[in-house]
N, C-alpha and C. Protein backbone atom coordinates (compact mmCIF):
# COMPACT_ATOMS: atom_id res chain seq x y z
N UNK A 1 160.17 -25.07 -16.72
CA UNK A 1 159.71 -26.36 -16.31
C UNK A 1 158.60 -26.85 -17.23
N UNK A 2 157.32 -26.02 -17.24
CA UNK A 2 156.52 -26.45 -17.84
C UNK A 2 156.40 -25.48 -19.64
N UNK A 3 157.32 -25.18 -19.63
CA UNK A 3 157.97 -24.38 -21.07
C UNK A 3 156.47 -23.90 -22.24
N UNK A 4 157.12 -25.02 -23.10
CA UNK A 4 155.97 -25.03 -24.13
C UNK A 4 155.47 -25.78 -24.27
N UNK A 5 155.12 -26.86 -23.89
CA UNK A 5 154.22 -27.91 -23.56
C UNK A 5 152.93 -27.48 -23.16
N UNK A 6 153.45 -26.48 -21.69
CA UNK A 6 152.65 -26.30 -21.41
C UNK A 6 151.28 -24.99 -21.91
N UNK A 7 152.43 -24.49 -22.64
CA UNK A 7 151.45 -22.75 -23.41
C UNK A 7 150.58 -24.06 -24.31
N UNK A 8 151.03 -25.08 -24.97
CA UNK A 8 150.47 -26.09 -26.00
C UNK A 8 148.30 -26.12 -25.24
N UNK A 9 149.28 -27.27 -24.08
CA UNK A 9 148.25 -27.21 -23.48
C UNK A 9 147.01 -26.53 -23.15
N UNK A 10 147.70 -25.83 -22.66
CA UNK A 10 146.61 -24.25 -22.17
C UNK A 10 145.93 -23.55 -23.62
N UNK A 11 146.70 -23.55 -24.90
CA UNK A 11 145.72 -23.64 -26.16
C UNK A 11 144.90 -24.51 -26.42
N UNK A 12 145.23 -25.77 -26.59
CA UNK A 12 144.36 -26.62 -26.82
C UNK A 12 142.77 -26.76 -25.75
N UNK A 13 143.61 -26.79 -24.39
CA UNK A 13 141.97 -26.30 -23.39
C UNK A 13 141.59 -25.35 -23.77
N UNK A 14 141.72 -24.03 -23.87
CA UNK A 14 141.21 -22.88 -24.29
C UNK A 14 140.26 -23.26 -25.41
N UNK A 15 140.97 -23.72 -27.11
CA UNK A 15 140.02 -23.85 -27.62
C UNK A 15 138.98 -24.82 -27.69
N UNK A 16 139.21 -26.21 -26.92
CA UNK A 16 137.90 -26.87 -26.48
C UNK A 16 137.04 -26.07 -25.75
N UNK A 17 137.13 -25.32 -24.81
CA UNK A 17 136.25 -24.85 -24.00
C UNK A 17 135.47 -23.60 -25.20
N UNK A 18 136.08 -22.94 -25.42
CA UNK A 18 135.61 -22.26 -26.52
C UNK A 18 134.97 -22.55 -27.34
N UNK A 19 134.62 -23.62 -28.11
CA UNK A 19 134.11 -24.22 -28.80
C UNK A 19 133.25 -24.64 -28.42
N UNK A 20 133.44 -25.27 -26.92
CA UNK A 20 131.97 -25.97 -26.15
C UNK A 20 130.82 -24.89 -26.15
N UNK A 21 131.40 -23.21 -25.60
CA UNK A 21 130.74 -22.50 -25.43
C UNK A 21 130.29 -21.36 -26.63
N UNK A 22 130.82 -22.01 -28.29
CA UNK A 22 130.18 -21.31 -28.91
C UNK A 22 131.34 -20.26 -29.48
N UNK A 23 131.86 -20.21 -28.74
CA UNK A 23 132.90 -18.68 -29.15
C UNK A 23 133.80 -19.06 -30.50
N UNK A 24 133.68 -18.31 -31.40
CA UNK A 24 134.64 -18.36 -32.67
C UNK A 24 135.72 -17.94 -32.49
N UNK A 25 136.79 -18.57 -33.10
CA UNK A 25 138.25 -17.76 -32.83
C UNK A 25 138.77 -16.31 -32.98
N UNK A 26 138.11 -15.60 -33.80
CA UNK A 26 138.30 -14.49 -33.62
C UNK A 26 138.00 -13.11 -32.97
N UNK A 27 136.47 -13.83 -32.11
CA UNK A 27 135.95 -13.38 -31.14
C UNK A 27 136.64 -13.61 -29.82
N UNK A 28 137.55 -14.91 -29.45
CA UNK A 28 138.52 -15.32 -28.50
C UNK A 28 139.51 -14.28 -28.72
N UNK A 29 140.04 -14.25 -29.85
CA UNK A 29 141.39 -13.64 -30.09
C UNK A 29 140.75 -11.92 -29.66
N UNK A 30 139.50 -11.66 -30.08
CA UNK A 30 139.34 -9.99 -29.62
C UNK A 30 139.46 -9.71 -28.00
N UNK A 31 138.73 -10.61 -27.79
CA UNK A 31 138.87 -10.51 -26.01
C UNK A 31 140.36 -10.54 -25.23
N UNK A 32 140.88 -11.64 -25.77
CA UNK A 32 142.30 -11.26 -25.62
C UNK A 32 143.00 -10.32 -25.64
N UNK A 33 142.98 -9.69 -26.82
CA UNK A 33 143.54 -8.35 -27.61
C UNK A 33 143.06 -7.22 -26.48
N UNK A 34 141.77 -7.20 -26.05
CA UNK A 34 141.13 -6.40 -25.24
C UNK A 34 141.57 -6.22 -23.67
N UNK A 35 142.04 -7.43 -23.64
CA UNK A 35 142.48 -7.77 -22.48
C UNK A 35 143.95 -7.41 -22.20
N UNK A 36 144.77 -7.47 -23.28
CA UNK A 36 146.07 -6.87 -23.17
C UNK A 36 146.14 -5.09 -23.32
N UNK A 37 145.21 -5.10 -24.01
CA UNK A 37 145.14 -3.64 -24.05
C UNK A 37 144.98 -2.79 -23.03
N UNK A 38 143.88 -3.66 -22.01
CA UNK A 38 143.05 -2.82 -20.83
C UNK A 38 144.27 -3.60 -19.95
N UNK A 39 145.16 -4.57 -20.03
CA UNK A 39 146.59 -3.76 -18.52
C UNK A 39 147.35 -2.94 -19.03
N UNK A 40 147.22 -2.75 -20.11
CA UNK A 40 148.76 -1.61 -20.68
C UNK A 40 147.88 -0.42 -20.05
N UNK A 41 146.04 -0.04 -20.17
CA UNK A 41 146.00 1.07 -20.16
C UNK A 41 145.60 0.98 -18.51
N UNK A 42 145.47 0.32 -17.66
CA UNK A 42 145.77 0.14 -16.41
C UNK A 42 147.15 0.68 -15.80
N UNK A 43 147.72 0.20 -16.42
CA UNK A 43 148.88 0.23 -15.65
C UNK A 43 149.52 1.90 -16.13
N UNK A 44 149.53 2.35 -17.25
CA UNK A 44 150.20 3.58 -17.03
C UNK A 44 149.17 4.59 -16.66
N UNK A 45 147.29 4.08 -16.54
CA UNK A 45 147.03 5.32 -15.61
C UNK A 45 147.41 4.72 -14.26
N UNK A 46 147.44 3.81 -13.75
CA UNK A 46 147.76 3.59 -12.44
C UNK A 46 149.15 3.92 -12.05
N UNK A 47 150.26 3.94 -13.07
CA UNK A 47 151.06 5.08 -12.66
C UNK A 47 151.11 6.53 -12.56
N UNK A 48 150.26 6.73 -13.13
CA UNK A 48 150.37 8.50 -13.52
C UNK A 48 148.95 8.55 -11.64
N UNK A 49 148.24 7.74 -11.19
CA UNK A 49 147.37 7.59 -10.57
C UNK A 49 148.33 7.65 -9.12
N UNK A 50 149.76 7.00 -9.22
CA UNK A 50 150.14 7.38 -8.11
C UNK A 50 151.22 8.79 -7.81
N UNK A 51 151.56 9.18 -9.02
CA UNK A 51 152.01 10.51 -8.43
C UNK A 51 151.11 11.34 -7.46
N UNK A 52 150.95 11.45 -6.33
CA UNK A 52 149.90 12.34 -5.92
C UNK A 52 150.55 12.06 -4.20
N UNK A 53 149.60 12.97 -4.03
CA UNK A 53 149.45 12.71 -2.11
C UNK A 53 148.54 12.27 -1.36
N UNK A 54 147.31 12.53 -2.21
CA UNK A 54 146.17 11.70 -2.10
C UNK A 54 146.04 10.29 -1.86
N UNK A 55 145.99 9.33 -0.11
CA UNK A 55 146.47 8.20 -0.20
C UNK A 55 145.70 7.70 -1.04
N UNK A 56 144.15 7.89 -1.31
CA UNK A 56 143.35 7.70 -1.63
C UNK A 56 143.83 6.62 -3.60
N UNK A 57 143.98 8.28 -4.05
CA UNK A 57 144.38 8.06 -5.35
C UNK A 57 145.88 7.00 -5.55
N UNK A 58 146.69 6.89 -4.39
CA UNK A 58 147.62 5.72 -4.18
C UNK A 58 147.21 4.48 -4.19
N UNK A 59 146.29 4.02 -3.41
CA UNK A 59 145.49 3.42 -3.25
C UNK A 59 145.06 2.65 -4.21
N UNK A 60 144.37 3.08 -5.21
CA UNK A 60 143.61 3.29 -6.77
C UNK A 60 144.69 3.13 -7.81
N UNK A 61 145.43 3.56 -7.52
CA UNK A 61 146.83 3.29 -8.24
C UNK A 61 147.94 2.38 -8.66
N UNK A 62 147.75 1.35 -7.10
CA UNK A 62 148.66 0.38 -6.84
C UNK A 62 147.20 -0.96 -6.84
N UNK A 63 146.35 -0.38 -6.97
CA UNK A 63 144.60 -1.83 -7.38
C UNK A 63 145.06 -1.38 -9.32
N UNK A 64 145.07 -0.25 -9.62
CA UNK A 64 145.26 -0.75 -11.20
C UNK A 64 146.38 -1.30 -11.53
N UNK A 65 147.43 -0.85 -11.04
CA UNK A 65 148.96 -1.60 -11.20
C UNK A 65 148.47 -3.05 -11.01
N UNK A 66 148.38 -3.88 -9.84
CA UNK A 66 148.00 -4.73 -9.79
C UNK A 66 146.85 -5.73 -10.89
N UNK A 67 145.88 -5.00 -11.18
CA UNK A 67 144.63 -5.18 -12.28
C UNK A 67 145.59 -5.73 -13.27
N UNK A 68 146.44 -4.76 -13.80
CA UNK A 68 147.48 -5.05 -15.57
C UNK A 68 148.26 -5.97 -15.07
N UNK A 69 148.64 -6.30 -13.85
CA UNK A 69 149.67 -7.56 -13.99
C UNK A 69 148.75 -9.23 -14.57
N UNK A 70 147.37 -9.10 -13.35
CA UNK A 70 146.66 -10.08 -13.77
C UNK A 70 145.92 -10.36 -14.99
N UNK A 71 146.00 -8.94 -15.36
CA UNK A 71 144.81 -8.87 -16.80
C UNK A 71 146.03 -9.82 -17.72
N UNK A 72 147.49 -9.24 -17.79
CA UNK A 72 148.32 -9.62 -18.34
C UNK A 72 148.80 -11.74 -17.99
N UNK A 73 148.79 -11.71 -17.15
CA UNK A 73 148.85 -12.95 -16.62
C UNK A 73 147.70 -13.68 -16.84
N UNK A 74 146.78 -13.36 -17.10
CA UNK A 74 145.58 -14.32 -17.75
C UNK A 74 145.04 -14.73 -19.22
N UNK A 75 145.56 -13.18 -19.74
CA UNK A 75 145.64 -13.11 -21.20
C UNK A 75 146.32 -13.67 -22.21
N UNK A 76 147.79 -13.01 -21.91
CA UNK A 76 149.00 -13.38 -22.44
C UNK A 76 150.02 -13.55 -21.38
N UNK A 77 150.18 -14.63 -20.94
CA UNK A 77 150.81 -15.77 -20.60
C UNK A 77 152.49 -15.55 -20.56
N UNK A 78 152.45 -15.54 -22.00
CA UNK A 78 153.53 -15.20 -22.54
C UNK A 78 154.68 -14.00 -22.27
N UNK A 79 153.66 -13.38 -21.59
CA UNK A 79 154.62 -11.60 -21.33
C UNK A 79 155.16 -11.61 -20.30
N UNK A 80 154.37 -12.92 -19.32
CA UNK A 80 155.15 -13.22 -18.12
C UNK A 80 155.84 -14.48 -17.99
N UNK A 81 156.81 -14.55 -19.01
CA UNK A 81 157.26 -15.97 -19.26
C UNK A 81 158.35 -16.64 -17.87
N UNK A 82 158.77 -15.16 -17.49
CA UNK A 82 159.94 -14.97 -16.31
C UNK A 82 159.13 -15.43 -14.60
N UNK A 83 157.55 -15.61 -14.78
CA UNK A 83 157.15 -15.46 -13.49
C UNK A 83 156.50 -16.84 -14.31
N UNK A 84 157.34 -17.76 -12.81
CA UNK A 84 157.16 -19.32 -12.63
C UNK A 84 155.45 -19.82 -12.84
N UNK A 85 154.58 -19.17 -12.13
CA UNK A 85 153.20 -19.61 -12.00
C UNK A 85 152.65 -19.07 -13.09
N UNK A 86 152.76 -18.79 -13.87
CA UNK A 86 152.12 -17.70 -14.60
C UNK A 86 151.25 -19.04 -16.02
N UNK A 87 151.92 -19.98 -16.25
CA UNK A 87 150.97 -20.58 -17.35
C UNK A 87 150.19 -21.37 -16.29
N UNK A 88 150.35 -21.95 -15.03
CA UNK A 88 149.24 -22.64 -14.43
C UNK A 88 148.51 -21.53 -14.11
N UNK A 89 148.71 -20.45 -13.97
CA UNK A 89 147.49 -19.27 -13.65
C UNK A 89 146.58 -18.94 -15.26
N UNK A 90 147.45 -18.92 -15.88
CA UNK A 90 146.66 -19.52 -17.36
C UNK A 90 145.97 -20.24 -17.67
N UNK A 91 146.15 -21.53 -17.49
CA UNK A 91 145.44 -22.70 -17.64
C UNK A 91 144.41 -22.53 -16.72
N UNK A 92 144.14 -22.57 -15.75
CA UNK A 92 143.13 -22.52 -14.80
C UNK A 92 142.36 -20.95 -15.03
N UNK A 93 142.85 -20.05 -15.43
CA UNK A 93 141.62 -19.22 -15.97
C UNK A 93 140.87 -19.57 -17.13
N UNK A 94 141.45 -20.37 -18.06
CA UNK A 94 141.03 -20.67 -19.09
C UNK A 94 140.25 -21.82 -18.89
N UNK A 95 139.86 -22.52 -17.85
CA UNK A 95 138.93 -23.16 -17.40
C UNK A 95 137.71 -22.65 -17.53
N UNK A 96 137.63 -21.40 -16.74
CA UNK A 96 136.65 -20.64 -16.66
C UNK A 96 135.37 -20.32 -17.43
N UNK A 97 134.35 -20.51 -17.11
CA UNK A 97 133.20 -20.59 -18.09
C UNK A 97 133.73 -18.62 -18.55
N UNK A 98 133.19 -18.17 -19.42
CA UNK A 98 132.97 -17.49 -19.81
C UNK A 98 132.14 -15.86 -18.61
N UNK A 99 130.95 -16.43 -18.72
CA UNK A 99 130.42 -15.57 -17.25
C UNK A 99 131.06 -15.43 -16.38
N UNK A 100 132.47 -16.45 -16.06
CA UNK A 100 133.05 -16.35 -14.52
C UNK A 100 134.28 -15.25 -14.94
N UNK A 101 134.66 -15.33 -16.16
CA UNK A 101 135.69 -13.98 -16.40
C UNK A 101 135.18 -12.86 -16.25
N UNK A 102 134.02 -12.78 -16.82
CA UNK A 102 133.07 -11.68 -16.99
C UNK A 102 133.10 -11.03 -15.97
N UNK A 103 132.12 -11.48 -15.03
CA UNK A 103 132.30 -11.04 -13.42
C UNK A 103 133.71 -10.74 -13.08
N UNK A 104 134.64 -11.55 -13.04
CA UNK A 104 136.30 -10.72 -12.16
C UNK A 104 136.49 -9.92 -12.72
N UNK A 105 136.75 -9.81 -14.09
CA UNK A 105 137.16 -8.86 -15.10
C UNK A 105 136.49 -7.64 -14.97
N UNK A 106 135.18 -7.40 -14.96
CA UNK A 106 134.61 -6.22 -14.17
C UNK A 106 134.53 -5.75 -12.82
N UNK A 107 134.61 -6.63 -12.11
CA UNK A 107 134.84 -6.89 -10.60
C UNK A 107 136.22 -6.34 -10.53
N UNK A 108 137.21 -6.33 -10.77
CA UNK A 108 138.10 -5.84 -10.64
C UNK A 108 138.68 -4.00 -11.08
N UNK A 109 137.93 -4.37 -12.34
CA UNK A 109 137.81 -3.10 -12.78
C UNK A 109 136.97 -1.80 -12.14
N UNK A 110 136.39 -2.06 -11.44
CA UNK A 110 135.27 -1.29 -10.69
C UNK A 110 135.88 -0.59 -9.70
N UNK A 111 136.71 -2.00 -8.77
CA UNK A 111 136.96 -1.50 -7.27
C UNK A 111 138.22 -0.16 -7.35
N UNK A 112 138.47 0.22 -8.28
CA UNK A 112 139.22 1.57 -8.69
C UNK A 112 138.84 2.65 -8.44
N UNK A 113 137.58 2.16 -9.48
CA UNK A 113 137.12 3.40 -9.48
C UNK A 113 136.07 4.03 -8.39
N UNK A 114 135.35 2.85 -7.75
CA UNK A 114 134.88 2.87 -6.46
C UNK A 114 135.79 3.99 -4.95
N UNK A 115 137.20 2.98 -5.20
CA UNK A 115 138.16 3.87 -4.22
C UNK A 115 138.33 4.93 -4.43
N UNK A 116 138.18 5.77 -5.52
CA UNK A 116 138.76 6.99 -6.23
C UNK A 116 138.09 7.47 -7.27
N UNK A 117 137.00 8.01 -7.28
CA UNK A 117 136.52 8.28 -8.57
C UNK A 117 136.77 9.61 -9.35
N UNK A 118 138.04 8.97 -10.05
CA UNK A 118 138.91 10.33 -10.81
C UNK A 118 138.35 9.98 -12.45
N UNK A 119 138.73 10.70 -13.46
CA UNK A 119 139.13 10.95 -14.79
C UNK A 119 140.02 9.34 -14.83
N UNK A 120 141.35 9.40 -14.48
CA UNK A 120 142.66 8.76 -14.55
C UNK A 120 141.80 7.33 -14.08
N UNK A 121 141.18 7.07 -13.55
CA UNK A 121 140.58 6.01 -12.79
C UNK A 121 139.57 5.25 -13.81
N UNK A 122 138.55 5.98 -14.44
CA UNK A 122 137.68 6.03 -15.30
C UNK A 122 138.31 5.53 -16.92
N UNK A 123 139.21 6.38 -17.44
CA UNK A 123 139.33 5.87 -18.44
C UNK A 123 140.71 4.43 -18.77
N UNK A 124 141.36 4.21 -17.13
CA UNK A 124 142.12 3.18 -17.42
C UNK A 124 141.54 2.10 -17.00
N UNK A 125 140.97 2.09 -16.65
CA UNK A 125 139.93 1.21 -16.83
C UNK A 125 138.55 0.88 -17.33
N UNK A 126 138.59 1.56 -18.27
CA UNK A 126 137.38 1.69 -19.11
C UNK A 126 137.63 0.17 -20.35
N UNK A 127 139.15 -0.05 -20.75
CA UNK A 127 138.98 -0.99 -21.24
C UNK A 127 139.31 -2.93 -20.72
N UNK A 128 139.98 -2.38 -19.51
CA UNK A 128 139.30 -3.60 -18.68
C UNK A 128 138.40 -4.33 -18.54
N UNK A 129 137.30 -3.00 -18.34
CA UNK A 129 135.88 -3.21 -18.12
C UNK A 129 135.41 -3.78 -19.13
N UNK A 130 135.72 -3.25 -20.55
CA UNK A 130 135.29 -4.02 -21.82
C UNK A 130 135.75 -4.97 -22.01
N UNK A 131 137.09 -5.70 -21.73
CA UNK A 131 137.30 -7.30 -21.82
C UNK A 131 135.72 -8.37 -20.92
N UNK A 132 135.70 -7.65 -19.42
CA UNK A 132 134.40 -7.99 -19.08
C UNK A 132 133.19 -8.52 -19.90
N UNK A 133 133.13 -6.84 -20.56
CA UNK A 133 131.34 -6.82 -21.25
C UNK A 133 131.76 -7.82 -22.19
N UNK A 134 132.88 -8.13 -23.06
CA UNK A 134 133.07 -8.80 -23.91
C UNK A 134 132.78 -10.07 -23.76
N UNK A 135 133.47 -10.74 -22.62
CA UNK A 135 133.16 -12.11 -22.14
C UNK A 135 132.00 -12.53 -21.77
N UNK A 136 131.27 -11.17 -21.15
CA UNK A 136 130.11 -11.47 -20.91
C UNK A 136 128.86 -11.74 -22.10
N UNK A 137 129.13 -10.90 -23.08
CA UNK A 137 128.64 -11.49 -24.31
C UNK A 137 128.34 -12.41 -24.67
N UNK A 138 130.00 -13.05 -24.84
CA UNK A 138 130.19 -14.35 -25.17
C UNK A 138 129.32 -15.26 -24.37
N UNK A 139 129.26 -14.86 -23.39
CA UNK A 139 128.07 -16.03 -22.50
C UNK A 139 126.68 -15.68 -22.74
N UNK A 140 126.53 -14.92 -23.07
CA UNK A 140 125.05 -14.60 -23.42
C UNK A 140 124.56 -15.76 -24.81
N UNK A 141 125.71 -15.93 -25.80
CA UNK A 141 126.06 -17.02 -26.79
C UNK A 141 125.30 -16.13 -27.78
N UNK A 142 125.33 -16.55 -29.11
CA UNK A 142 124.76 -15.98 -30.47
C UNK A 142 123.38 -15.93 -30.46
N UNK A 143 123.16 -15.20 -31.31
CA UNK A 143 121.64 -14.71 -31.32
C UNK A 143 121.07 -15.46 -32.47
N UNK A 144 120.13 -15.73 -32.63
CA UNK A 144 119.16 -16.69 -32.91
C UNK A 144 118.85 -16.18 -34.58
N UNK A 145 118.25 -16.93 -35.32
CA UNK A 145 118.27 -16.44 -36.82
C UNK A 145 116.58 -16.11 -36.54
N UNK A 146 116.21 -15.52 -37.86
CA UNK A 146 115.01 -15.43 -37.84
C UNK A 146 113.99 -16.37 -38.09
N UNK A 147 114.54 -17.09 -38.63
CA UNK A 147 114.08 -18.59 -39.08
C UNK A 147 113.85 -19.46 -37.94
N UNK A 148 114.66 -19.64 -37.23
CA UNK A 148 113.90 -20.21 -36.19
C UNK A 148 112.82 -19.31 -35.13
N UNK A 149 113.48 -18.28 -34.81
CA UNK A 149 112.76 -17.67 -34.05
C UNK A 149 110.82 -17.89 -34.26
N UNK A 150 110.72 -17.39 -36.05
CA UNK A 150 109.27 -17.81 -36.17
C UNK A 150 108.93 -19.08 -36.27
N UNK A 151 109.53 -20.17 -36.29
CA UNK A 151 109.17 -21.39 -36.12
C UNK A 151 108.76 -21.90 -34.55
N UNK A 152 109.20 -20.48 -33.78
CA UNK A 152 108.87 -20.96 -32.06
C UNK A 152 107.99 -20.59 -31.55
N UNK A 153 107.94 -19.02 -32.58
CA UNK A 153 106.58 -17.74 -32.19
C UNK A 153 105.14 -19.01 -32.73
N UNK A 154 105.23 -19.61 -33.96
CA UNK A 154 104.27 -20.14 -34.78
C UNK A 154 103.86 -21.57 -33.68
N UNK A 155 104.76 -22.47 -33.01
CA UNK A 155 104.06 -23.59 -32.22
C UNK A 155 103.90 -22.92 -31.40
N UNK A 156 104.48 -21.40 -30.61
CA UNK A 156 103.66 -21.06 -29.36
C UNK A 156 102.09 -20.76 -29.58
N UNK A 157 102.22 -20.50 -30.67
CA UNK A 157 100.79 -19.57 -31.02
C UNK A 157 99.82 -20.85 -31.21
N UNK A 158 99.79 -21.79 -31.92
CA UNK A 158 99.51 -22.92 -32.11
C UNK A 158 99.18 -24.14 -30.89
N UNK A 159 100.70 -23.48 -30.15
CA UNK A 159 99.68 -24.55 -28.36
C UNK A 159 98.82 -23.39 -27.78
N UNK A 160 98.80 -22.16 -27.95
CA UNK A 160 97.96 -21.52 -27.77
C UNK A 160 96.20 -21.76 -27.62
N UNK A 161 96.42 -22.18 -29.76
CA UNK A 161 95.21 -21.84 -30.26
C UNK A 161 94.59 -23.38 -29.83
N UNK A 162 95.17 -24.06 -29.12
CA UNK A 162 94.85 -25.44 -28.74
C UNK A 162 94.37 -25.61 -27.43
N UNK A 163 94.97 -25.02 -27.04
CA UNK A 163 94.84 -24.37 -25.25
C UNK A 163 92.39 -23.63 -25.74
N UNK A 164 93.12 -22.74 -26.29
CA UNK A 164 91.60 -21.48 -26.22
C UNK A 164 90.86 -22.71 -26.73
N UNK A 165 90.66 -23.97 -27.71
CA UNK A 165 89.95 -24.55 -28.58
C UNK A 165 89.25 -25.60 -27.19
N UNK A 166 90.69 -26.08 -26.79
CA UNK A 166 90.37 -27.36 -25.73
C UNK A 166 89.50 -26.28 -24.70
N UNK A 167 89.45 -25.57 -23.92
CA UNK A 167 88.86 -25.27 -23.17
C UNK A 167 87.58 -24.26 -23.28
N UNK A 168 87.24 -24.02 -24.75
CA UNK A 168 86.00 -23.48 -25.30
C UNK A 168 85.12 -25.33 -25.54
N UNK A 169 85.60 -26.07 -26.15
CA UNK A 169 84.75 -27.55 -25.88
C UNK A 169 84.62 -27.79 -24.71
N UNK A 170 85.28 -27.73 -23.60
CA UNK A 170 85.16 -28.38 -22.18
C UNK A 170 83.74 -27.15 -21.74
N UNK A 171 83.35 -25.82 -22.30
CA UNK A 171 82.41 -25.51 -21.22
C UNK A 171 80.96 -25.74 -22.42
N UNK A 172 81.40 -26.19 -23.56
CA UNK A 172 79.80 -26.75 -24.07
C UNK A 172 79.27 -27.98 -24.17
């Protein structure tokens, strides 16, 4: 229905928003990459997570299964070309400020290991968690040159020395 028009779309928002917020394309494209990576490695510990008897570790198993479908459905779009909702679930994550991936993306990744705190739990989602820290980065935005930095240290110091001057005249 909404074919390739709509993947069009959902690029073009992506990289406006991206841009609004600073992010370079190849820092987009890592998070991505990160993001496909951490459901592949979701999903086959969350299979190997449900062989067991432990409902517990079932449990934990069928939250990471689940984790790689969405990680996958938010990321790449594309892998779920067969599941109808899948580019409006695209598009509308890609709305998303930056911080707000951050949070689910770890938020999700957590409640695993919370239910179950195995090995198998820990490291398949270890890179989930880093699509997270990644995004979350990205919202933190670039770090500052040095050049300005002392141009901010130098007028602080300066309303400072204006501050100590004005109020050494006011008591003589």
């Amino acid at each position: 229905m909404s074919g390739a028009g709509g993947a069009a779309t959902a690029s073009a928002s992506s990289s406006q928003l991206a841009q609004e917020e600073g992010m370079t394309w190849w820092y987009r494209w890592l998070c991505r990459l990160s993001g496909v990576l951490g459901a592949i490695s979701c999903a086959i510990s969350g299979l190997f997570n449900c062989i067991t008897v432990h409902p517990l570790n079932i449990a934990a198993g069928v939250w990471m299964i689940m984790n790689a479908f969405i990680l996958l459905l938010c990321e790449a779009p594309f892998c779920c070309q067969f599941v109808e909702f899948a580019n409006t679930v695209a598009e509308k994550v890609d709305r998303l400020r930056s911080w707000q991936k951050a949070v689910f993306y770890c938020g999700m990744a957590v409640v695993p290991v919370v239910i179950s705190l195995t090995l198998t739990t820990l490291l398949g989602n270890a890179i989930a968690f880093a699509t997270g820290v990644l995004y979350g980065l990205s919202a933190l935005g670039k770090k500052g040159d040095a050049i300005s930095y002392a141009r901010i240290q130098q007028q602080r110091q300066q309303a400072d020395e204006e501050k100590l001057t004005g109020s050494l005249e006011g008591e003589l």
